[in-house]
Protein backbone atom coordinates (compact mmCIF):
# COMPACT_ATOMS: atom_id res chain seq x y z
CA UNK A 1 154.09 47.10 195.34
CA UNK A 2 156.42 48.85 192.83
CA UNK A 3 159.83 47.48 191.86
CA UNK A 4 160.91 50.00 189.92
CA UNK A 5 162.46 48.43 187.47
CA UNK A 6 159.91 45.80 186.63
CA UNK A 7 157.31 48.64 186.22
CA UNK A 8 159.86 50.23 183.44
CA UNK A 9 160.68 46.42 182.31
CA UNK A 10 157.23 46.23 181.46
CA UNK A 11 156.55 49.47 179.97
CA UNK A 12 159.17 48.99 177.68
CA UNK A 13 158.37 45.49 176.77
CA UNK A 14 154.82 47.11 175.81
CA UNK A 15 156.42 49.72 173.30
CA UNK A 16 158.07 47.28 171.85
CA UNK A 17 155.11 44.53 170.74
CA UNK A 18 153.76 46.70 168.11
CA UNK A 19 155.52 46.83 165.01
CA UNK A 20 155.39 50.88 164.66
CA UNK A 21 156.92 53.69 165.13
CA UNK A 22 157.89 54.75 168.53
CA UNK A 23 155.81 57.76 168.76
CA UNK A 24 152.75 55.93 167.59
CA UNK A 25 153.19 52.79 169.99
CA UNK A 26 153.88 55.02 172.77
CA UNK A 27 150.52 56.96 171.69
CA UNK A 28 152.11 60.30 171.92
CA UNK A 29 149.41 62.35 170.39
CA UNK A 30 147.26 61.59 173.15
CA UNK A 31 147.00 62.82 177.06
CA UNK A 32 147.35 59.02 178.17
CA UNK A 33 150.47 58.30 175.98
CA UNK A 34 152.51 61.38 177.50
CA UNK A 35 151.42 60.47 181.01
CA UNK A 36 153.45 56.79 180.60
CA UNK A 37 156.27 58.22 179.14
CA UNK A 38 156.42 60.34 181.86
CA UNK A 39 156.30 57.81 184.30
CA UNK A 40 158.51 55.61 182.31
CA UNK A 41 161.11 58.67 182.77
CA UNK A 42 160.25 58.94 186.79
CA UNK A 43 160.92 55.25 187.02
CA UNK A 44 164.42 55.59 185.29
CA UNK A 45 165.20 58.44 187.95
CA UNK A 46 164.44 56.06 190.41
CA UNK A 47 166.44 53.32 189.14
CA UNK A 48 169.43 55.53 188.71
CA UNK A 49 168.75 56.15 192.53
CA UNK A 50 168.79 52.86 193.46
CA UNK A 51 171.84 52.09 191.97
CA UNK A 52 173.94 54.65 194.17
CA UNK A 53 171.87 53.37 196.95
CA UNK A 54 173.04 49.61 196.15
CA UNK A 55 176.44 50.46 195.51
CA UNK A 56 176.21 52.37 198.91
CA UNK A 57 175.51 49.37 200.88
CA UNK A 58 178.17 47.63 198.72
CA UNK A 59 176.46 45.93 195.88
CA UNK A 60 178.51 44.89 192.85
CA UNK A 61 176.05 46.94 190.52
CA UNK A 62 178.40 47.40 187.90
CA UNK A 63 176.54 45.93 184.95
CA UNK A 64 173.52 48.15 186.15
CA UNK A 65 175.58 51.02 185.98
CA UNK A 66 176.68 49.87 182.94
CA UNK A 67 173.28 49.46 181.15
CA UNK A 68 172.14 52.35 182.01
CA UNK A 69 172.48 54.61 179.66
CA UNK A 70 171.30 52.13 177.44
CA UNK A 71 167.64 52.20 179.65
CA UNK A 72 168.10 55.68 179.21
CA UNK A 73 168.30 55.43 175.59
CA UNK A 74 165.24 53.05 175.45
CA UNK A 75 162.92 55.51 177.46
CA UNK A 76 164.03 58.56 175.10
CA UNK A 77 163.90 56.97 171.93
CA UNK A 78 167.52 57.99 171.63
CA UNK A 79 169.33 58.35 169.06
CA UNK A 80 166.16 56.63 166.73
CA UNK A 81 163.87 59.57 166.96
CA UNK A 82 159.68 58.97 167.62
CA UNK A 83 159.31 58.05 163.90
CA UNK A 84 162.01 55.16 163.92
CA UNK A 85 160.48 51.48 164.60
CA UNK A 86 160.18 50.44 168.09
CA UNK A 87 161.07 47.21 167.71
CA UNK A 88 164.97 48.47 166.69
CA UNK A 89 164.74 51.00 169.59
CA UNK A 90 163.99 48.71 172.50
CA UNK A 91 167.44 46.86 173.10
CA UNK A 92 167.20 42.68 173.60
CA UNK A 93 170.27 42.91 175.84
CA UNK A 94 169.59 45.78 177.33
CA UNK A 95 166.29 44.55 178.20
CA UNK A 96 167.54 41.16 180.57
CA UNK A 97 169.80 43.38 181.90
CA UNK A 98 167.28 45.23 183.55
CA UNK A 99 165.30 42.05 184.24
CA UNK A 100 167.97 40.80 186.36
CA UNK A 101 168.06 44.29 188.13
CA UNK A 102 164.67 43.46 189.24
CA UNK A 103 166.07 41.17 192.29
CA UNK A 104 168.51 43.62 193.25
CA UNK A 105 165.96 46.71 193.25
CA UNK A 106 163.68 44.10 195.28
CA UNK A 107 166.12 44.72 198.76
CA UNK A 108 165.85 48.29 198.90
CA UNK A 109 161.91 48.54 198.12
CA UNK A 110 159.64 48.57 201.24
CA UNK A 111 156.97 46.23 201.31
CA UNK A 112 154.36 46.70 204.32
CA UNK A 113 153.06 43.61 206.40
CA UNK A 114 149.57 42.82 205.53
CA UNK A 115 147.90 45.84 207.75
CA UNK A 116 151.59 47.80 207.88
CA UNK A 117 150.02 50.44 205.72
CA UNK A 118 147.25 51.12 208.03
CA UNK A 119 148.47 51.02 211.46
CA UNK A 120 151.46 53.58 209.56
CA UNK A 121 148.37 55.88 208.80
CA UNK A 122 146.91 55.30 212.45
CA UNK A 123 150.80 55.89 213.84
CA UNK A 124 151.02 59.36 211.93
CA UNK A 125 147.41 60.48 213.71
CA UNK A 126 149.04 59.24 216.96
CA UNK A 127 152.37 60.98 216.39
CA UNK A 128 150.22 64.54 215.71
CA UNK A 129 147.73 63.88 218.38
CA UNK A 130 150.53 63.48 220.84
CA UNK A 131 152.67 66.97 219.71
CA UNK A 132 149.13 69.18 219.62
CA UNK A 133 150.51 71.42 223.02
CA UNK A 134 154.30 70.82 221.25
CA UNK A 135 156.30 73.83 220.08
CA UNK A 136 155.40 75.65 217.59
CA UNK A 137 158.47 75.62 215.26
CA UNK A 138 158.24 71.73 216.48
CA UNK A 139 154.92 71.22 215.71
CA UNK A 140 154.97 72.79 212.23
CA UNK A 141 158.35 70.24 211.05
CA UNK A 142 156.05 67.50 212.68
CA UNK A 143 153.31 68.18 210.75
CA UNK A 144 155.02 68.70 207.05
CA UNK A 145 157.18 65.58 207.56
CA UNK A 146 153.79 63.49 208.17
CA UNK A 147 152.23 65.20 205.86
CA UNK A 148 155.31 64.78 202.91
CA UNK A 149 154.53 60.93 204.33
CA UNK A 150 150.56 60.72 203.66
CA UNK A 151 151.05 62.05 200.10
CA UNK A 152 153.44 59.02 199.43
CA UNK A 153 151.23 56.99 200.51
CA UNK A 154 147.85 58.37 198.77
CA UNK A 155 150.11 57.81 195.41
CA UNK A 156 151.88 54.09 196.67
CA UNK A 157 150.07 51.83 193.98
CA UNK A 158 151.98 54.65 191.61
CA UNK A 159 155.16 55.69 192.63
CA UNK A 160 158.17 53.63 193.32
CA UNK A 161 158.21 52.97 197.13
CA UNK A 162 161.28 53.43 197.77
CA UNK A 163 160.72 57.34 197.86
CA UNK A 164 159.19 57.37 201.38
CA UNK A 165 162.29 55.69 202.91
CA UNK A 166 164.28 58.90 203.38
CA UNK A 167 160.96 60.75 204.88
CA UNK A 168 160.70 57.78 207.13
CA UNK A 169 163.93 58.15 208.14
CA UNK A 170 163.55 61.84 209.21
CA UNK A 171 160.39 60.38 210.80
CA UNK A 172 162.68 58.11 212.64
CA UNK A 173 165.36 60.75 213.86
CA UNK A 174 162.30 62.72 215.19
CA UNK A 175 160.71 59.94 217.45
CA UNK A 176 164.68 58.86 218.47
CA UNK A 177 164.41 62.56 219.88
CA UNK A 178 161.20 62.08 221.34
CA UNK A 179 161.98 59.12 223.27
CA UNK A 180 165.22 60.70 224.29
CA UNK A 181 163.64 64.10 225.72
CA UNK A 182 160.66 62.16 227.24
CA UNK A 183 162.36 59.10 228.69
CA UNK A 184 159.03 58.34 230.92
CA UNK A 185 156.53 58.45 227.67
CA UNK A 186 155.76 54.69 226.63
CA UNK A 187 154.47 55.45 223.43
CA UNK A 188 158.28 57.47 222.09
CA UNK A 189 160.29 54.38 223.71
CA UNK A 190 157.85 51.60 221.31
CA UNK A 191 157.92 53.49 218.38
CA UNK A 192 161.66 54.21 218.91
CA UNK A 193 161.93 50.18 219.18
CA UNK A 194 159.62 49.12 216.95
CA UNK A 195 159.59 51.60 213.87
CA UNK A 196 160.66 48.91 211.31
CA UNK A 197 157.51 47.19 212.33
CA UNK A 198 155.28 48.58 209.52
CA UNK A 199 157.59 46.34 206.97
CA UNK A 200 158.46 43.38 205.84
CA UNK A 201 161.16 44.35 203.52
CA UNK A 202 163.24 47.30 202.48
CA UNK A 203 163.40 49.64 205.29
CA UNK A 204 165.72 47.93 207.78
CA UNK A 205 168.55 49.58 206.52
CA UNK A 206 167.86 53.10 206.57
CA UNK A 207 165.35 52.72 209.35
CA UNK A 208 167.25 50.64 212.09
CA UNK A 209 170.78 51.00 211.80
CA UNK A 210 171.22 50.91 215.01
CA UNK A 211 170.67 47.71 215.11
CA UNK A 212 172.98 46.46 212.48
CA UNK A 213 175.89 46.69 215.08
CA UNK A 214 174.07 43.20 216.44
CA UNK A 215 174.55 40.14 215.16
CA UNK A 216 171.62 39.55 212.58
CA UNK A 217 169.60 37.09 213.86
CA UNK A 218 169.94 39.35 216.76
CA UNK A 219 168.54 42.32 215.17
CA UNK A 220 165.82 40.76 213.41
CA UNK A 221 164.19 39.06 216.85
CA UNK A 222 164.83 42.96 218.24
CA UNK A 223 162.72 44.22 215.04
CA UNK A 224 160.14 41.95 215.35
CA UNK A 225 159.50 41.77 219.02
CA UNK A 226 159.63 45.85 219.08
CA UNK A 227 157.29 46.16 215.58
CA UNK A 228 154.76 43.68 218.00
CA UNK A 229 154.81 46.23 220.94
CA UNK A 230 154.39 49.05 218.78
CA UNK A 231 151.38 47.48 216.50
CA UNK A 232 149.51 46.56 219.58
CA UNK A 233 150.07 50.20 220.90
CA UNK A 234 148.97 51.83 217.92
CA UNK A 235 145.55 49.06 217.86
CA UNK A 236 144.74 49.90 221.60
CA UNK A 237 145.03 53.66 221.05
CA UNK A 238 143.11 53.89 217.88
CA UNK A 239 140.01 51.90 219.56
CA UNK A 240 140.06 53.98 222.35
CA UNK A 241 138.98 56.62 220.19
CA UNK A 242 138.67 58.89 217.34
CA UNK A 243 142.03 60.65 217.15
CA UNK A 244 142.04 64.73 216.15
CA UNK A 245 144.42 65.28 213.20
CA UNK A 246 146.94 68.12 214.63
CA UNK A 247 146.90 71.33 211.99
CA UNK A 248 150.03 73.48 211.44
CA UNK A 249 150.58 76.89 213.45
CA UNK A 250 149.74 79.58 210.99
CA UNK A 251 151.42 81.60 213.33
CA UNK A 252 154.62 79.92 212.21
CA UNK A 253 156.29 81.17 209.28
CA UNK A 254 157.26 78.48 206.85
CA UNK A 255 160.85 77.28 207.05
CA UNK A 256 163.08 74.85 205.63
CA UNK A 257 161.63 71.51 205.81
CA UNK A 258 164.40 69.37 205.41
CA UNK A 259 165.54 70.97 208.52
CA UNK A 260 164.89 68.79 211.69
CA UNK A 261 164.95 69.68 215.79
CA UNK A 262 167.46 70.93 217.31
């Protein structure tokens, strides 16, 4: 799993070991060296992210907030330039700052149950499968938001995890729909209860907020007994058989994909 700002802790604490220049520790003459900076710079997008997403939820984030241009700094070798010595460039201060941002960051990064990953792959086949005779225009937002949701997950060991929560979310609002319009489906009414069960961590607020309104204890027995349900659903349909994986409606012009059922 990828806490976003330990990945960039460590990248930075890296540059900063050799006694060089910052464009030579950061090997910038080669393919490798511009591929990590690059990342390094995703990773402070992230972080910058998570901090409006902690103070959101009403975090006192402040001394993130603070330090950040000072990450920023780090990352861009600014105002030192590539040929000034690493060691002055990466910032002692700034550096625990963002070590201590690592516990924060830590609550708002998903982290799947041992098999959560898999039965979330097996639950997208199942979601497809199921809308095959759906709507076109239905089908086709179906089919890019699981699809937007594999390609986070082909790159997970890579990106910062966090990312899929919004997509999940959408994911979410679609089977909420589901389960409304087909009351008398088992399958919508499980995954509508049981959608945080792919997690341990770091989707329960964006993905059941509904159930925040209960007392916590509460919520979390809800979560639990609903992910249960759901797993076991998605287990007993995937041995039954080999599920077909639903493609798009060429007949459908593309559209707006942030753009949901009405």
């Amino acid at each position: 799993m990828t806490n976003p700002a330990k990945a960039l802790y460590d990248i930075l604490a890296a540059w900063k070991k050799a006694s060089t220049s910052n464009g030579e520790v950061r090997r910038l003459g080669s393919q490798d060296g511009w591929e990590q900076q690059f990342r390094a710079i995703e990773l402070l997008k992230d972080i910058n992210q998570l901090i409006t997403i902690a103070e959101n939820e009403g975090e006192d984030v402040s001394a993130a907030r603070e330090a950040f241009p000072g990450w920023r700094n780090m990352v861009f070798a600014y105002h030192d330039g590539w040929s000034a010595s690493s060691v002055n460039t990466i910032n002692d201060a700034d550096m625990r700052l963002l070590s201590m941002f690592q516990g924060t960051v830590s609550k708002y990064v998903p982290e799947f149950t041992d098999d959560g990953k898999q039965y979330l792959e097996d639950f997208l086949d199942i979601v497809l499968s199921k809308l095959e005779d759906a709507e076109p225009y239905f089908k086709n937002y179906a089919y890019r938001l699981v699809n937007h949701i594999r390609g986070v997950l082909e790159e997970w060991e890579y990106c910062a995890e966090f990312r899929i929560s919004g997509a999940m979310q959408d994911l979410k609002n679609l089977i909420d729909y589901l389960a409304e319009q087909q009351p008398e489906d088992t399958f919508w009414q499980k995954a509508k209860n049981g959608f945080g069960g792919f997690f341990k961590t770091g989707l329960i607020t964006a993905a059941t907020a509904a159930l925040l309104t209960t007392p916590a204890t509460e919520g979390s027995k809800a979560i639990m007994s609903g992910g249960k349900e759901l797993i076991s659903e998605i287990r007993a349909q995937t041995e039954q058989k080999q599920l077909p994986v639903a493609e798009p409606d060429a007949s459908v012009e593309s559209t707006d994909e942030t753009s949901g059922p009405q």
